[in-house]
C-alpha atoms as a PDB file:
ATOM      1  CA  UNK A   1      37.402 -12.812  -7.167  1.00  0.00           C
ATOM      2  CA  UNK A   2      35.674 -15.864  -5.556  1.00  0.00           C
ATOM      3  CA  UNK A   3      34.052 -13.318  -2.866  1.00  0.00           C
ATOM      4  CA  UNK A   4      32.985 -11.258  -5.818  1.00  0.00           C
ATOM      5  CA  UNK A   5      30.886 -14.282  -7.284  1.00  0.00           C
ATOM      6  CA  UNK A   6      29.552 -15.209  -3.716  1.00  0.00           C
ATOM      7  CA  UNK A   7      28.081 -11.610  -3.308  1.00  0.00           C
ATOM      8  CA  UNK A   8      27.006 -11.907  -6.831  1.00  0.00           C
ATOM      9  CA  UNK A   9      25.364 -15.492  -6.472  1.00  0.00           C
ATOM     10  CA  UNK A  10      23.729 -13.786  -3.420  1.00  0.00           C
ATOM     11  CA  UNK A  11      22.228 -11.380  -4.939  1.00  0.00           C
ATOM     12  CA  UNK A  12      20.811 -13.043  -8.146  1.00  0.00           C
ATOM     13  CA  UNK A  13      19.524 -15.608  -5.724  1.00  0.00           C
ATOM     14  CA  UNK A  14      17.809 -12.688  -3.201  1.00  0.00           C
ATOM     15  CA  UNK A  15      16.352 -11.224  -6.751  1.00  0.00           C
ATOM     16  CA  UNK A  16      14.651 -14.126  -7.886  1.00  0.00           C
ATOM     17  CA  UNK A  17      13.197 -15.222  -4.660  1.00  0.00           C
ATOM     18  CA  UNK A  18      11.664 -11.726  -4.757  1.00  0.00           C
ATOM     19  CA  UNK A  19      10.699 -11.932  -8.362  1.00  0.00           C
ATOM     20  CA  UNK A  20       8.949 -15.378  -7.550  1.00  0.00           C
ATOM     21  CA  UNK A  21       7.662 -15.081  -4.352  1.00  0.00           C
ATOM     22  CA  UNK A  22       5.144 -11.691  -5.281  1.00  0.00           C
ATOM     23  CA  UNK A  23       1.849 -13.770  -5.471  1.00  0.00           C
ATOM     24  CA  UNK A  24       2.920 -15.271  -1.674  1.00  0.00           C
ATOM     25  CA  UNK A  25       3.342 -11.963  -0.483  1.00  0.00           C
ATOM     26  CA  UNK A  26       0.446 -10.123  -1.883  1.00  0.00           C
ATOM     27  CA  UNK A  27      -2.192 -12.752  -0.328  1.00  0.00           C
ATOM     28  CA  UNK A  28      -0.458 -12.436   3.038  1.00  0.00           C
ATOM     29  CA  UNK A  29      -0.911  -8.596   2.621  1.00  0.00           C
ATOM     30  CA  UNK A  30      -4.761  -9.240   1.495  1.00  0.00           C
ATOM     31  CA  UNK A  31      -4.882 -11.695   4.382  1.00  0.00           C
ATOM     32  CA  UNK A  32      -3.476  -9.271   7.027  1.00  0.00           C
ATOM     33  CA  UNK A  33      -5.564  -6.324   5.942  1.00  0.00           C
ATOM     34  CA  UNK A  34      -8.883  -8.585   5.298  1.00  0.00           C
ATOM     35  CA  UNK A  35      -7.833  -9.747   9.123  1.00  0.00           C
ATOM     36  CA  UNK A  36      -7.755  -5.801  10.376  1.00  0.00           C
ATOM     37  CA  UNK A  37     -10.560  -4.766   8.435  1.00  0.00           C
ATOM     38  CA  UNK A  38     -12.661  -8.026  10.285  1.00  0.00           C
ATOM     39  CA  UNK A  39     -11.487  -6.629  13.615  1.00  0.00           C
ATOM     40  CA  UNK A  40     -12.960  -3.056  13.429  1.00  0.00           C
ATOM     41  CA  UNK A  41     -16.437  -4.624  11.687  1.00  0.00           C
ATOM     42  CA  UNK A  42     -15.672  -2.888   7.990  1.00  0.00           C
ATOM     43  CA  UNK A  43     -17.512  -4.491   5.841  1.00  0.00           C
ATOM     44  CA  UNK A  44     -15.357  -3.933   3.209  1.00  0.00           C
ATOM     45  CA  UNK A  45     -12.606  -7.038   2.024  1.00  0.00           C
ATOM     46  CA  UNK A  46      -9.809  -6.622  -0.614  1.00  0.00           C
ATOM     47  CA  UNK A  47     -10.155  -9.163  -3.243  1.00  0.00           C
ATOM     48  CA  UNK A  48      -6.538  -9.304  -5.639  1.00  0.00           C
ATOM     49  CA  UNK A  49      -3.854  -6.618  -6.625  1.00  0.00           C
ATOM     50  CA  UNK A  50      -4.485  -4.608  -9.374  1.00  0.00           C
ATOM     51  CA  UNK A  51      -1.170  -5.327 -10.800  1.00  0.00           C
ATOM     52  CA  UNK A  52      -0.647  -1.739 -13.550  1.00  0.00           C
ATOM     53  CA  UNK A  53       2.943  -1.096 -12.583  1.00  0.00           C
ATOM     54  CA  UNK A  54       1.633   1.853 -10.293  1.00  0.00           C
ATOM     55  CA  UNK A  55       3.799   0.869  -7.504  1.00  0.00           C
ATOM     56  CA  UNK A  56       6.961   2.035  -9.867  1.00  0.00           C
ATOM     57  CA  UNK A  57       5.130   5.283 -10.536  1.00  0.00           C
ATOM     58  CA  UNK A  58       4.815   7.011  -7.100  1.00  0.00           C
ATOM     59  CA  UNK A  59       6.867   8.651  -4.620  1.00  0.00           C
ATOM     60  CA  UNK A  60       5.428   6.613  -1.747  1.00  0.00           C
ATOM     61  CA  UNK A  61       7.336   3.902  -0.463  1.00  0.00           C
ATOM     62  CA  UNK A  62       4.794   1.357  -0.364  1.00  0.00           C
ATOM     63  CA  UNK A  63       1.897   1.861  -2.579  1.00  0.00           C
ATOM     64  CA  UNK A  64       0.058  -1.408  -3.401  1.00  0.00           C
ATOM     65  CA  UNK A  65      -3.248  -0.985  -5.113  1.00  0.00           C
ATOM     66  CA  UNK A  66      -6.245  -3.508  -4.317  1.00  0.00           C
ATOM     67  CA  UNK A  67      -9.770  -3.724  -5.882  1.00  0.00           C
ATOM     68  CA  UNK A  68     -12.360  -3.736  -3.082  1.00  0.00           C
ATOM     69  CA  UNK A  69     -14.922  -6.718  -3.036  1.00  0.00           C
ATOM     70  CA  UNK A  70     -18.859  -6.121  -4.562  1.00  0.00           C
ATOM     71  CA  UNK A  71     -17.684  -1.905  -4.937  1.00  0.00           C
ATOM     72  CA  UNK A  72     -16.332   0.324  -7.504  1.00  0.00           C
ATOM     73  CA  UNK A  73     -13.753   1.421  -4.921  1.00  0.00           C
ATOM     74  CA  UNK A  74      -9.816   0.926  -4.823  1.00  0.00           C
ATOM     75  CA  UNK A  75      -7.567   0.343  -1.667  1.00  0.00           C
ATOM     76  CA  UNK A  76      -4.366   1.341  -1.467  1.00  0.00           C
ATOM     77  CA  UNK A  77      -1.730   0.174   1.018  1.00  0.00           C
ATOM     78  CA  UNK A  78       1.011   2.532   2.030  1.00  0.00           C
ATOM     79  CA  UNK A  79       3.495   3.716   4.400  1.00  0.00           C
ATOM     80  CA  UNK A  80       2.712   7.320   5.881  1.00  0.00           C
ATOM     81  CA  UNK A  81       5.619   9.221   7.792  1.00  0.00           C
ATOM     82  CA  UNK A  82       5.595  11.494  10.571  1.00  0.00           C
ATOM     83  CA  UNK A  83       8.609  12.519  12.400  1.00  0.00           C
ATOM     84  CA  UNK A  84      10.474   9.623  10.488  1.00  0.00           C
ATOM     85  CA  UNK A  85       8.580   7.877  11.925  1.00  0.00           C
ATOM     86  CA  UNK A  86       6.629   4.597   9.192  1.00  0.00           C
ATOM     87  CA  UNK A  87       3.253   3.935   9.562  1.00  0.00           C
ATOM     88  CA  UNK A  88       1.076   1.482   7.444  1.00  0.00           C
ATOM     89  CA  UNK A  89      -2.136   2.191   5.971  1.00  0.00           C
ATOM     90  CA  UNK A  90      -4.925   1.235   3.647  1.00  0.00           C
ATOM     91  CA  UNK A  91      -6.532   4.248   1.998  1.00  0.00           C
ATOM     92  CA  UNK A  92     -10.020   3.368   0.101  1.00  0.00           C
ATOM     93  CA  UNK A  93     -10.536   5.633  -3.304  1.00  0.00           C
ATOM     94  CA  UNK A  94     -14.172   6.014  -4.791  1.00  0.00           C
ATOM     95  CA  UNK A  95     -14.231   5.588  -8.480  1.00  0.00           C
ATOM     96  CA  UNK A  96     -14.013   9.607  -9.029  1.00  0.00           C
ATOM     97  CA  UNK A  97     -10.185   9.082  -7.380  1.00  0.00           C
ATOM     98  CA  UNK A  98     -10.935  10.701  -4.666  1.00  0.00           C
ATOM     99  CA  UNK A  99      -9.608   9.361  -1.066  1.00  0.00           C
ATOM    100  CA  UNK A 100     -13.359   7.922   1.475  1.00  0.00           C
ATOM    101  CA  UNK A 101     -11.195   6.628   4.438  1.00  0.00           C
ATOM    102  CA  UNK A 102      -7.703   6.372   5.845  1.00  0.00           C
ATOM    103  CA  UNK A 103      -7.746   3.226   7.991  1.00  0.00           C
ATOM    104  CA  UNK A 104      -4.500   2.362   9.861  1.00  0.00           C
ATOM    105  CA  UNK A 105      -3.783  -1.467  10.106  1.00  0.00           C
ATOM    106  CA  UNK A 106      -1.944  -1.801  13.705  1.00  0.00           C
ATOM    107  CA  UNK A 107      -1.853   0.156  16.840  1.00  0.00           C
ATOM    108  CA  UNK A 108       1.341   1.482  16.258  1.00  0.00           C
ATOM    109  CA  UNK A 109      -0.137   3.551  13.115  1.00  0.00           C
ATOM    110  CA  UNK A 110      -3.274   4.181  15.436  1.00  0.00           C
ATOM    111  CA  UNK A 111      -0.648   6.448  17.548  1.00  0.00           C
ATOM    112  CA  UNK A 112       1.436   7.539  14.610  1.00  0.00           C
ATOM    113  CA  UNK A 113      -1.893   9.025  13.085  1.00  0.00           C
ATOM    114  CA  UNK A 114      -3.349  10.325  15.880  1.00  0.00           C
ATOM    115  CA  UNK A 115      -0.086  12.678  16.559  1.00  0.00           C
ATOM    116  CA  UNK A 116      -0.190  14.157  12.984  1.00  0.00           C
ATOM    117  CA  UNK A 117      -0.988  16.909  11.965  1.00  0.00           C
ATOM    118  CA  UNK A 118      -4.516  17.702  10.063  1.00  0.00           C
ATOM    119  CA  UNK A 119      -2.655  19.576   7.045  1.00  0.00           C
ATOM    120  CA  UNK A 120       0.030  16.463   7.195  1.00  0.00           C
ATOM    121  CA  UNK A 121      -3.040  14.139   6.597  1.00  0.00           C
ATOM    122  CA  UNK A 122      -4.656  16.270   3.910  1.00  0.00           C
ATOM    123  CA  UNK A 123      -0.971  16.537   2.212  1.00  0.00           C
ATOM    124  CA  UNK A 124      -1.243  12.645   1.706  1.00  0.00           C
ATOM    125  CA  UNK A 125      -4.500  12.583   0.602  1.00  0.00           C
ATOM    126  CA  UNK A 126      -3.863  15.444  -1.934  1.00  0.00           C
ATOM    127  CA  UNK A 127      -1.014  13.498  -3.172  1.00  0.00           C
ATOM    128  CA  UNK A 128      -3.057  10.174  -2.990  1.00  0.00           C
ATOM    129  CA  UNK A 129      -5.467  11.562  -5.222  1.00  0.00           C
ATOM    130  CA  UNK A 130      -3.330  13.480  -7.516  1.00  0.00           C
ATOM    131  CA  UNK A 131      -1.227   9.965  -7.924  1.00  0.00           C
ATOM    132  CA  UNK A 132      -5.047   8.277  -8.623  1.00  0.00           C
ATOM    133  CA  UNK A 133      -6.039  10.870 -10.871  1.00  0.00           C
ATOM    134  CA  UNK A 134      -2.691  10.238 -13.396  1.00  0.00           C
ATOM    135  CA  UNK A 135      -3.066   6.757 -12.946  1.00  0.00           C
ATOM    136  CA  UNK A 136      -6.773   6.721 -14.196  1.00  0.00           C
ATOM    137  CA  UNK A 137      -5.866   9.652 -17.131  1.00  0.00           C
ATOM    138  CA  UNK A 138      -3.205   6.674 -17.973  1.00  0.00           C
ATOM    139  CA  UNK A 139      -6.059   4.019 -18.558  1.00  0.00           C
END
């Protein structure tokens, strides 16, 4: 019974530090990817997290959606798979939902990219911008 309650206390404590620590972790993402997006001269910089529950809605692991600083576009940040194999991302939508650029955000993703397949790719953007398209029909 006691070792029931510590795994409990555990993991009410490991929820709430989630729960409380979003804001922390969403301006070290915007940091990170800002930082990236610096390195390979983009001009573009992600400003805060559009925050419509469309993370909950997606079949993507990771799908964090960003507006884009002085444009009408939107950045999303997800994990891509090939082989099993994760690889981070940001994609950049245009207002019309469809997908402008995938940009990977270390070298690891560089390589992971590089070894998929075209149709792969065009599968993620397909599914990208059918996601975007229900999530604007939504609004």
């Amino acid at each position: 019974m006691i070792l029931a309650a510590w795994i409990v206390g555990i993991l009410v404590l490991g929820g709430l530090l989630w729960f409380f620590t979003q804001n922390f972790r969403d301006n070290r993402m915007l940091r990170a990817v800002n930082a990236v997006l610096m390195n390979n001269n983009d001009k573009r910089r992600l400003v805060s997290r559009l925050t419509d529950g469309s993370e909950k809605r997606t079949s993507f692991q990771n799908y964090q959606r960003f507006s884009v600083w002085d444009s009408s576009e939107t950045a999303v940040i997800i994990t891509l798979y090939d082989n099993a194999i994760p690889s981070v991302c940001a994609v950049f939508i245009d207002s019309n939902g469809k997908v402008i650029d995938m940009l990977p955000l270390n070298s690891h993703s560089v390589q992971v990219m590089a070894r998929m397949e075209k149709r792969q790719l065009n599968m993620y953007k397909m599914h990208i911008e059918e996601h975007e398209k229900q999530l604007r029909s939504e609004e």
